[in-house]
Protein backbone atom coordinates (compact mmCIF):
# COMPACT_ATOMS: atom_id res chain seq x y z
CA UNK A 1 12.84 -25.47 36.63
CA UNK A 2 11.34 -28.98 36.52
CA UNK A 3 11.30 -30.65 33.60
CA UNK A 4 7.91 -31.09 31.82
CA UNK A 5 5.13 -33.34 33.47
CA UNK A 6 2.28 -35.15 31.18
CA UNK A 7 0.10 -33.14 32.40
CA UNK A 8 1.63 -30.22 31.26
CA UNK A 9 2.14 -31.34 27.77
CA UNK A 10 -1.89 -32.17 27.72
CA UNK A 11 -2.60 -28.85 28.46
CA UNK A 12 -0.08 -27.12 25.89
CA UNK A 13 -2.04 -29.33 23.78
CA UNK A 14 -5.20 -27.72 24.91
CA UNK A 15 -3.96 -24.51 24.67
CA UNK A 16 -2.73 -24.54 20.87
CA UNK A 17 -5.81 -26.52 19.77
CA UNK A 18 -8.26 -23.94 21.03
CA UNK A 19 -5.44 -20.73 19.64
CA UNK A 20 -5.58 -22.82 16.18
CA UNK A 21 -10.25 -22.68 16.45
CA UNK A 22 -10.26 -19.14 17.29
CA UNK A 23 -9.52 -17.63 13.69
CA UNK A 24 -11.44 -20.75 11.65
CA UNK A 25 -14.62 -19.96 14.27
CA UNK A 26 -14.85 -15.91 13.86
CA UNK A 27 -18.02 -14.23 12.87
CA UNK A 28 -18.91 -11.82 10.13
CA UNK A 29 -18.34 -8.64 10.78
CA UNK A 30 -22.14 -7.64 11.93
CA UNK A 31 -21.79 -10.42 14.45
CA UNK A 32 -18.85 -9.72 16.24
CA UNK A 33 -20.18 -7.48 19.07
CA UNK A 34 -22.43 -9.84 21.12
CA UNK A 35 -20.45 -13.18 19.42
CA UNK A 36 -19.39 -15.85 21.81
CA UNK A 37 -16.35 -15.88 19.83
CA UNK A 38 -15.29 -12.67 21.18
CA UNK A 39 -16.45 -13.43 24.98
CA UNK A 40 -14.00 -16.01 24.45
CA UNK A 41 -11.03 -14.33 23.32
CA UNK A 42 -11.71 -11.30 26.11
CA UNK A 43 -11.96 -14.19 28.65
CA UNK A 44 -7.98 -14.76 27.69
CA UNK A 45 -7.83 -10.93 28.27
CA UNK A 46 -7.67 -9.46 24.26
CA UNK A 47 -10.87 -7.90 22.82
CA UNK A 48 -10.70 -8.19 19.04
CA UNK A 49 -12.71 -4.86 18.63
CA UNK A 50 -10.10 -2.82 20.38
């Protein structure tokens, strides 16, 4: 394996800073159903109601 490029240490950086919004950005509990928040997380493949 090569070793890491820039590039790839921008996008771990990416990566971790939008894992580290998530939790500070979630709705009240009403909210959660339609909430971009959880479009978000299901677009990384986990829905936070299942």
């Amino acid at each position: 394996m090569a070793d890491p490029t820039d590039d790839d240490h921008q996008h771990t950086r990416t990566v971790v800073g939008s894992v580290e919004r998530h939790p500070a950005q979630e709705p009240s509990e009403e909210d959660i159903k339609d909430s971009r928040w959880r479009w978000s997380l299901m677009d990384w493949g986990h829905d936070p109601l299942q």
